[in-house]
PDB file of N, CA and C in Angstrom:
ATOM      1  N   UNK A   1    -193.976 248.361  -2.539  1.00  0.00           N
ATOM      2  CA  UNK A   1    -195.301 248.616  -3.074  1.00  0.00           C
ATOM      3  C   UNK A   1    -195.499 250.106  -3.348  1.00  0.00           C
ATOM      4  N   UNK A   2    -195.059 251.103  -2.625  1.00  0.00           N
ATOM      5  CA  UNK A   2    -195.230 252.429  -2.740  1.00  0.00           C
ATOM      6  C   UNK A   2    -194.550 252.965  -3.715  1.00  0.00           C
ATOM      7  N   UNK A   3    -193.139 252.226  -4.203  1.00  0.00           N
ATOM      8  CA  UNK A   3    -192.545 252.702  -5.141  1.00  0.00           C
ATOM      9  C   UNK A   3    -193.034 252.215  -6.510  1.00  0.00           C
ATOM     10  N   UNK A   4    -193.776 251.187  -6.433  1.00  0.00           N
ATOM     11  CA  UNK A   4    -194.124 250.547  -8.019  1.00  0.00           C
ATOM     12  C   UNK A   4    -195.420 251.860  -8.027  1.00  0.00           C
ATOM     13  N   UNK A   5    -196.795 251.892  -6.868  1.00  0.00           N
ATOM     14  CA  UNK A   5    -197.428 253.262  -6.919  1.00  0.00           C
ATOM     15  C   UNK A   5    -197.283 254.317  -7.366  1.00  0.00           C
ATOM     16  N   UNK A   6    -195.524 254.619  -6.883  1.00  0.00           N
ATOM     17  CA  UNK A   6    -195.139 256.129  -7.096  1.00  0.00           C
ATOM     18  C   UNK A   6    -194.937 255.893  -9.020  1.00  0.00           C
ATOM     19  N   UNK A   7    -194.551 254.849  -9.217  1.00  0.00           N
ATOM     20  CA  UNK A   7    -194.232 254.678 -10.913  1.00  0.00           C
ATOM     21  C   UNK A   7    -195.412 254.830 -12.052  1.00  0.00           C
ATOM     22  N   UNK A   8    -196.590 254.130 -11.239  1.00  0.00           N
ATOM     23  CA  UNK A   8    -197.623 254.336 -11.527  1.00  0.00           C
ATOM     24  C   UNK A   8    -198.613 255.154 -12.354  1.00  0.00           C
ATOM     25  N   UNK A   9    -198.569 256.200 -10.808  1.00  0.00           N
ATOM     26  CA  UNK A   9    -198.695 257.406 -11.070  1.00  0.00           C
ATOM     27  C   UNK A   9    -197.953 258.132 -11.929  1.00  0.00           C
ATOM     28  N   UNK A  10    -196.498 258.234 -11.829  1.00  0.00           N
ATOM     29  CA  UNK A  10    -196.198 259.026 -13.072  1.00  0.00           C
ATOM     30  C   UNK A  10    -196.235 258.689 -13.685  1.00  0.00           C
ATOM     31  N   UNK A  11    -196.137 257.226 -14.610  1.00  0.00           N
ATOM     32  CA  UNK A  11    -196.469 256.885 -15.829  1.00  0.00           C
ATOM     33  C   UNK A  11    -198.126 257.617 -16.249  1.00  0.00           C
ATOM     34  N   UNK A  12    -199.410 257.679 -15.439  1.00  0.00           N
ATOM     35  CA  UNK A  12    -199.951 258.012 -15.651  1.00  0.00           C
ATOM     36  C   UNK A  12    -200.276 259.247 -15.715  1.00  0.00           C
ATOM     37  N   UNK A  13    -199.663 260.200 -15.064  1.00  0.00           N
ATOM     38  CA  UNK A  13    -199.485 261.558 -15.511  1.00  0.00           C
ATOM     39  C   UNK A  13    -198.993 261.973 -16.710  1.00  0.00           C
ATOM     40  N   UNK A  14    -197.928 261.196 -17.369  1.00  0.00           N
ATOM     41  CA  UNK A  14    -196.832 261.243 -18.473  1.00  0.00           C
ATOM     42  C   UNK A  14    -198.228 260.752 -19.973  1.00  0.00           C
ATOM     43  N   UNK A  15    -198.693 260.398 -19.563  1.00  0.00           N
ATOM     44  CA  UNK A  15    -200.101 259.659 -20.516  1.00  0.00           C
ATOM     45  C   UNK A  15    -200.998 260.489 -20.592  1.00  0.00           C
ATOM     46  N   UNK A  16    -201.361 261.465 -19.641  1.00  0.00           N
ATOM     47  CA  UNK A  16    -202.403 262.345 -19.355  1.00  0.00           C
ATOM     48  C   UNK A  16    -201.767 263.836 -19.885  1.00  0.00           C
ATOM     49  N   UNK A  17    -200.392 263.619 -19.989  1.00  0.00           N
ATOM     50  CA  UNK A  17    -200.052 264.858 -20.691  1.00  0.00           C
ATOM     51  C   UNK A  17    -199.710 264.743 -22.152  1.00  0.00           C
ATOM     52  N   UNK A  18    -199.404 263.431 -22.540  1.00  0.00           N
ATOM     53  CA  UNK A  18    -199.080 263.607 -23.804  1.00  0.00           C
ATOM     54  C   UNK A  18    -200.442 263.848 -24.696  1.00  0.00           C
ATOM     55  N   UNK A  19    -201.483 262.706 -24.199  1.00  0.00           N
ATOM     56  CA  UNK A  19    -202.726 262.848 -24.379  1.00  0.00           C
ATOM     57  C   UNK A  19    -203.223 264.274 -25.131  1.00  0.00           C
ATOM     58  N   UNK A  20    -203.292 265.282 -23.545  1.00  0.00           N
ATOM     59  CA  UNK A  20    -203.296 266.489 -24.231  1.00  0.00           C
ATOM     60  C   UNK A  20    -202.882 266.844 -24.608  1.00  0.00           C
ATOM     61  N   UNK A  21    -201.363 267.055 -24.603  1.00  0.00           N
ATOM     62  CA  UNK A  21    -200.473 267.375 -26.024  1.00  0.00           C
ATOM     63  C   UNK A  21    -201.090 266.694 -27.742  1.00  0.00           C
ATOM     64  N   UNK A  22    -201.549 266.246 -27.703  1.00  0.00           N
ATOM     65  CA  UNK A  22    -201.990 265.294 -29.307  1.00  0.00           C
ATOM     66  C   UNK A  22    -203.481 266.166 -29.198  1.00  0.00           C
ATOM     67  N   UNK A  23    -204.390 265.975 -27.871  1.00  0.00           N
ATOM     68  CA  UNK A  23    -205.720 266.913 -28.315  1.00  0.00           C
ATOM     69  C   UNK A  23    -205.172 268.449 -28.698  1.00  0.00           C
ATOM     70  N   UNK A  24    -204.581 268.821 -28.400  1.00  0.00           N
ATOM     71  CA  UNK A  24    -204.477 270.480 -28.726  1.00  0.00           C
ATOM     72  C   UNK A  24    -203.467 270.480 -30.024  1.00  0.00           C
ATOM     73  N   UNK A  25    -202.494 269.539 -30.497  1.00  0.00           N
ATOM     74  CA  UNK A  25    -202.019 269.704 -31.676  1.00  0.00           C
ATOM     75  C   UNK A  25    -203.241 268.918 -32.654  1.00  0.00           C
ATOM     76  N   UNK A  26    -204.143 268.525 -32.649  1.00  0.00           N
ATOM     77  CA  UNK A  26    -205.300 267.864 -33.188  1.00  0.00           C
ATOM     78  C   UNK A  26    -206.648 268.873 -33.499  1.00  0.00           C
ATOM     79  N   UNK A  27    -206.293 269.931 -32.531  1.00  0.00           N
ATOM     80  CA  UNK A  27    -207.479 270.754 -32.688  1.00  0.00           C
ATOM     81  C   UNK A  27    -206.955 272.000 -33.065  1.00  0.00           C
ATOM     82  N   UNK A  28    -205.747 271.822 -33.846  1.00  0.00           N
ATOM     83  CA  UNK A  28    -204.595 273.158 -34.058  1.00  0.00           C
ATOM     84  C   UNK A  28    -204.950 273.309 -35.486  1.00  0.00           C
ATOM     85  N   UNK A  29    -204.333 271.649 -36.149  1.00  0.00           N
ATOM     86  CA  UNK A  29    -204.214 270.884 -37.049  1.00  0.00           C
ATOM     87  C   UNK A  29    -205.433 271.037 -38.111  1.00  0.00           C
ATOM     88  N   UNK A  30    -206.531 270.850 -37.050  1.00  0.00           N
ATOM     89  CA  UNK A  30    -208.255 271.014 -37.638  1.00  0.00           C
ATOM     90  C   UNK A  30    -209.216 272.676 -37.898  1.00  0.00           C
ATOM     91  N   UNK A  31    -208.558 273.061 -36.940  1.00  0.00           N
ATOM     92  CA  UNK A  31    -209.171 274.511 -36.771  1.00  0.00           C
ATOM     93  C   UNK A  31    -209.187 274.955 -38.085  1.00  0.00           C
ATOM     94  N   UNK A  32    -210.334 275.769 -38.364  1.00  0.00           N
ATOM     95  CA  UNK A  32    -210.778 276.465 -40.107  1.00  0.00           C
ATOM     96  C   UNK A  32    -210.203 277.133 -40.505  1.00  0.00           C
ATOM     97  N   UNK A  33    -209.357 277.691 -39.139  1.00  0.00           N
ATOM     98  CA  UNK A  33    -208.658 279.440 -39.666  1.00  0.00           C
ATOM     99  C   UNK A  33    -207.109 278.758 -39.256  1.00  0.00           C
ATOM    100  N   UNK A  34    -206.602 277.805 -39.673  1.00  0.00           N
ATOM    101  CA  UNK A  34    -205.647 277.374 -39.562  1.00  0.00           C
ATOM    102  C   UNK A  34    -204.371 277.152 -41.244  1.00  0.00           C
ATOM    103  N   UNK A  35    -203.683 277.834 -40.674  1.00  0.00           N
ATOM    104  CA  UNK A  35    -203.230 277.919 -41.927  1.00  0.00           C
ATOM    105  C   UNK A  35    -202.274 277.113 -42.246  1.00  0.00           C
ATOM    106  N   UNK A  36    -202.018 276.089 -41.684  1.00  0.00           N
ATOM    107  CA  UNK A  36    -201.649 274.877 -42.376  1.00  0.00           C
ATOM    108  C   UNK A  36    -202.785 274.307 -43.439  1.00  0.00           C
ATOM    109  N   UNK A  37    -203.673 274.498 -42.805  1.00  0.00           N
ATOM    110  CA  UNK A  37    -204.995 273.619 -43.962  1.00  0.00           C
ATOM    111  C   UNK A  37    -205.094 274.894 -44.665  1.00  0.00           C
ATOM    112  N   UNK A  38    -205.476 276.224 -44.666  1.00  0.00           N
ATOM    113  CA  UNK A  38    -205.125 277.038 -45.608  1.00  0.00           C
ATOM    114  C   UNK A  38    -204.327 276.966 -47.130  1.00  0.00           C
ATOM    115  N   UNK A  39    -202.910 276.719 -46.773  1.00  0.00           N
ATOM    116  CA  UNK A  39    -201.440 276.121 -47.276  1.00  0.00           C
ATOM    117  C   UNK A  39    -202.129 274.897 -48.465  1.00  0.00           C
ATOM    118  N   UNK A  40    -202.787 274.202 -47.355  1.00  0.00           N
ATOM    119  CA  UNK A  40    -202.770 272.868 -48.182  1.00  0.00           C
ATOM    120  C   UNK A  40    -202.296 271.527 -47.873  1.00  0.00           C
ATOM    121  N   UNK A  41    -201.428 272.010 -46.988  1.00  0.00           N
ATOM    122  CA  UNK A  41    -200.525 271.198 -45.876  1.00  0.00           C
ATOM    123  C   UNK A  41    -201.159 269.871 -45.548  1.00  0.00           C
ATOM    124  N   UNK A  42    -202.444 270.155 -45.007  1.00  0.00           N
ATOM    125  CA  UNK A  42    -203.128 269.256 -43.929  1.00  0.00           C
ATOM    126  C   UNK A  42    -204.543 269.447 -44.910  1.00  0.00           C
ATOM    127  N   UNK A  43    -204.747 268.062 -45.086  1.00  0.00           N
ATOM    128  CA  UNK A  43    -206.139 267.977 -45.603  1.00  0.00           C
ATOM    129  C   UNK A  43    -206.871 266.981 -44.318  1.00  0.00           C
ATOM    130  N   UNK A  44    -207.920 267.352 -44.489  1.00  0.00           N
ATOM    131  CA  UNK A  44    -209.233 266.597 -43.590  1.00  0.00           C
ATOM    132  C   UNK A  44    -209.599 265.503 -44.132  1.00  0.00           C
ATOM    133  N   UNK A  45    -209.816 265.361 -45.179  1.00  0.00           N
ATOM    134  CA  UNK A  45    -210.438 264.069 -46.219  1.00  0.00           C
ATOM    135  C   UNK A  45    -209.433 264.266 -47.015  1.00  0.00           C
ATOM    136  N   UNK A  46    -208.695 262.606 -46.863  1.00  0.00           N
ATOM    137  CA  UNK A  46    -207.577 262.449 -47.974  1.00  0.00           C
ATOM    138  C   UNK A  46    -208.065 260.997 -48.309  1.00  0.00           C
ATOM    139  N   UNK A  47    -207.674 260.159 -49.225  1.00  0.00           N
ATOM    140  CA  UNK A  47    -207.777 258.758 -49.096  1.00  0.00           C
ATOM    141  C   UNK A  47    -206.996 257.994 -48.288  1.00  0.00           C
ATOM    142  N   UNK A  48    -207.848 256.978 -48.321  1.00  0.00           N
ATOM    143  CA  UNK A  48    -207.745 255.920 -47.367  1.00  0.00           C
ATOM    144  C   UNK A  48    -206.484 254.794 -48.791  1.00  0.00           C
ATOM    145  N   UNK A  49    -205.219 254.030 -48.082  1.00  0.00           N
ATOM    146  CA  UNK A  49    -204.763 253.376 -49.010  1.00  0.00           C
ATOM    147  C   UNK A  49    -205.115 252.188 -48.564  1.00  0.00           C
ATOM    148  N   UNK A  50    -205.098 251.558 -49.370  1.00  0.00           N
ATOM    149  CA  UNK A  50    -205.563 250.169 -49.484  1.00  0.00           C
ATOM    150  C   UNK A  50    -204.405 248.866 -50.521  1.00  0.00           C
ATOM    151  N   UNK A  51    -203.852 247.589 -49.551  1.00  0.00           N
ATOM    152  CA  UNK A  51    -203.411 246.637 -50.347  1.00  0.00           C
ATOM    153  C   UNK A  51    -204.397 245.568 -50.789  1.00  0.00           C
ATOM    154  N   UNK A  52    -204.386 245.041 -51.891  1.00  0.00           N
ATOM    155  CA  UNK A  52    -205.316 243.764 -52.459  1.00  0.00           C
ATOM    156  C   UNK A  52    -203.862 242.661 -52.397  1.00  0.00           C
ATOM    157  N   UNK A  53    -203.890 241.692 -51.249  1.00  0.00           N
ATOM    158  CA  UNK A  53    -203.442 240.321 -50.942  1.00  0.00           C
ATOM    159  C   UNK A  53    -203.949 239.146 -51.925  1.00  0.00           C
ATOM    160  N   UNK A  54    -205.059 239.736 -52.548  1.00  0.00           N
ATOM    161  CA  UNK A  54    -205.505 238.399 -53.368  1.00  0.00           C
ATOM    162  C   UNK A  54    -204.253 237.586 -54.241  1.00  0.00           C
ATOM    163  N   UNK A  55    -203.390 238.293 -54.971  1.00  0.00           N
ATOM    164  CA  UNK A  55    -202.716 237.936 -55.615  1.00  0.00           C
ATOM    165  C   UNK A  55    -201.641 237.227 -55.396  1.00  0.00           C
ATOM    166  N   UNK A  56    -200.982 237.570 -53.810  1.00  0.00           N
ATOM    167  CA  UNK A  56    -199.757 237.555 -53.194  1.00  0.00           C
ATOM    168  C   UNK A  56    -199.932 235.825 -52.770  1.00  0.00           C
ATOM    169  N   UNK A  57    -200.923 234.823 -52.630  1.00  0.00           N
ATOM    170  CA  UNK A  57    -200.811 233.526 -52.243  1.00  0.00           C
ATOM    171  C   UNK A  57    -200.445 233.737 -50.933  1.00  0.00           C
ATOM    172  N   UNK A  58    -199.716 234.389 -49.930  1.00  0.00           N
ATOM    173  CA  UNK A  58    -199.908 234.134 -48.549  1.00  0.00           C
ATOM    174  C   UNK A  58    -200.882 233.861 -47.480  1.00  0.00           C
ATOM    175  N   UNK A  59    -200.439 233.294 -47.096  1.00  0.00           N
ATOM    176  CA  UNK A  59    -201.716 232.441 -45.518  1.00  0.00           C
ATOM    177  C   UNK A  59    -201.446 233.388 -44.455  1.00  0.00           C
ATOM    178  N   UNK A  60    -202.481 233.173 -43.974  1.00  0.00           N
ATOM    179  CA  UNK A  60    -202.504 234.053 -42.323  1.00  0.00           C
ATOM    180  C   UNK A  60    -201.576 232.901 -41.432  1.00  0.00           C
ATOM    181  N   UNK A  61    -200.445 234.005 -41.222  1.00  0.00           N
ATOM    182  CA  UNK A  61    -199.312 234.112 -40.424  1.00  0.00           C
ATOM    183  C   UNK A  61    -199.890 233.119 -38.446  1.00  0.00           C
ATOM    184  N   UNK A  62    -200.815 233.608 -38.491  1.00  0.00           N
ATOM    185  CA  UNK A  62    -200.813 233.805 -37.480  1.00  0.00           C
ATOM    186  C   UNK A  62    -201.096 232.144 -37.054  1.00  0.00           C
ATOM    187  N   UNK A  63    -201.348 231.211 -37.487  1.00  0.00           N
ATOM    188  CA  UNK A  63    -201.299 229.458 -37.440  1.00  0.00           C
ATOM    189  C   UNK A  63    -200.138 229.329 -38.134  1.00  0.00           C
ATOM    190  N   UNK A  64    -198.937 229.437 -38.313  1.00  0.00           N
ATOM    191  CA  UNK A  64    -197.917 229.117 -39.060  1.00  0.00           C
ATOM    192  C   UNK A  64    -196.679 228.408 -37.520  1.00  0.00           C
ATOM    193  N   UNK A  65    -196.056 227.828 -38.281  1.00  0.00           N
ATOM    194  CA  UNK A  65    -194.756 227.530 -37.461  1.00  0.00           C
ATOM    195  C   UNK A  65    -193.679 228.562 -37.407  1.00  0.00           C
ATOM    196  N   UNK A  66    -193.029 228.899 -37.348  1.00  0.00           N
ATOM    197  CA  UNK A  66    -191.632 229.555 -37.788  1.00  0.00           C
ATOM    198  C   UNK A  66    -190.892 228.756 -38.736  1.00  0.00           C
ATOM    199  N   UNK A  67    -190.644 227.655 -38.885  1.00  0.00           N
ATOM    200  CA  UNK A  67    -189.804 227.484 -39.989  1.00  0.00           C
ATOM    201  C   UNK A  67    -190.706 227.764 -41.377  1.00  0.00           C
ATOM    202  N   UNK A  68    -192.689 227.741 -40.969  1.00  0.00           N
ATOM    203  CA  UNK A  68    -193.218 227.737 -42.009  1.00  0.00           C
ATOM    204  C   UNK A  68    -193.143 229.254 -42.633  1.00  0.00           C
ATOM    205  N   UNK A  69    -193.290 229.966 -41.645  1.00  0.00           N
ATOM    206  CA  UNK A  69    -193.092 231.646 -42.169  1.00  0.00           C
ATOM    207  C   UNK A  69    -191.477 231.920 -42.638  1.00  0.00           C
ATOM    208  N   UNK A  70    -190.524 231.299 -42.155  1.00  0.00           N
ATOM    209  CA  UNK A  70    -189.156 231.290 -42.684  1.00  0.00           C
ATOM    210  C   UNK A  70    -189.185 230.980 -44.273  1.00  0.00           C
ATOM    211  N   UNK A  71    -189.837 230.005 -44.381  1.00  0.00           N
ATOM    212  CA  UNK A  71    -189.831 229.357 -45.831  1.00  0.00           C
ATOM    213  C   UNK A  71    -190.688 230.138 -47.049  1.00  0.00           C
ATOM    214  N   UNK A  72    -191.790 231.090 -46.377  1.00  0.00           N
ATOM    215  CA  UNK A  72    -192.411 231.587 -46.973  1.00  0.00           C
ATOM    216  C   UNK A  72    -191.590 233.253 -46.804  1.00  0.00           C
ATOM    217  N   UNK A  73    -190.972 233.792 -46.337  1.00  0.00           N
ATOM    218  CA  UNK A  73    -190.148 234.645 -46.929  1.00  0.00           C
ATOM    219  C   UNK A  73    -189.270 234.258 -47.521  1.00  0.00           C
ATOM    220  N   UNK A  74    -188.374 233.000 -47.821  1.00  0.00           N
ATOM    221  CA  UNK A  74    -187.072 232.959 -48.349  1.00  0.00           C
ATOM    222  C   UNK A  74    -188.560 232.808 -49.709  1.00  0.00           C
ATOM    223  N   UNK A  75    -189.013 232.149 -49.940  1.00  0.00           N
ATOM    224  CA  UNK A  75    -190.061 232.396 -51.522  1.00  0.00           C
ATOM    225  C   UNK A  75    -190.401 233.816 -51.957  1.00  0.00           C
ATOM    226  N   UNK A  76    -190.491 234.618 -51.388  1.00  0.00           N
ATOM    227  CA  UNK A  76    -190.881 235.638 -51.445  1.00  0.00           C
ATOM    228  C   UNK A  76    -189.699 236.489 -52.037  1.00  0.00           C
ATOM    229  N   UNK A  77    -188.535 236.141 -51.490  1.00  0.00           N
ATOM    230  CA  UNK A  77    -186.886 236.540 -51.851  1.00  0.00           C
ATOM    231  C   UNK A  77    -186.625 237.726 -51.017  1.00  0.00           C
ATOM    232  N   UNK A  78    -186.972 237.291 -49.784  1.00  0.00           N
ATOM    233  CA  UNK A  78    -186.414 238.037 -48.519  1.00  0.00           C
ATOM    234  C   UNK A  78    -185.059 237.512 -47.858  1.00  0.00           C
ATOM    235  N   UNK A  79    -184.664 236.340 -48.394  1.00  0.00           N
ATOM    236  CA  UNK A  79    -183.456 234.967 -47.745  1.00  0.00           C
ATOM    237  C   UNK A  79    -184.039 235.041 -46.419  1.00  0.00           C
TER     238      UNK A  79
END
């Protein structure tokens, strides 16, 4: 029990540091006087991409069988 604890914990330390590692490259990234966004590099507002499925005839995967999603990639021409 103490050793799954001890795992625990460092997993949760290892989370608590990467964490801040991503806030401080996030607030590096953003900063005004940052000259990556200067550059051009890093924009703040870029678009959002977007797919339209309407066309594609596929069903939500997620009620399917496997042989039914099998069959619907070999149509697709995935084999």
């Amino acid at each position: 029990m103490t050793e799954e604890k001890t795992i625990n914990e460092e997993m949760l330390e290892i989370v608590k540091a990467l964490s801040d590692k991503v806030e401080a490259l996030e607030k590096m990234m953003y900063a005004k006087d940052s000259l990556l966004m200067k550059a051009g590099l890093v924009v703040a507002e870029s678009p959002t991409p977007t797919m339209d499925n309407s066309s594609g005839g596929i069903s939500d995967v997620s009620n399917m069988d496997w042989s039914e999603i099998h069959k619907m990639v070999e149509r697709a021409g995935g084999n």
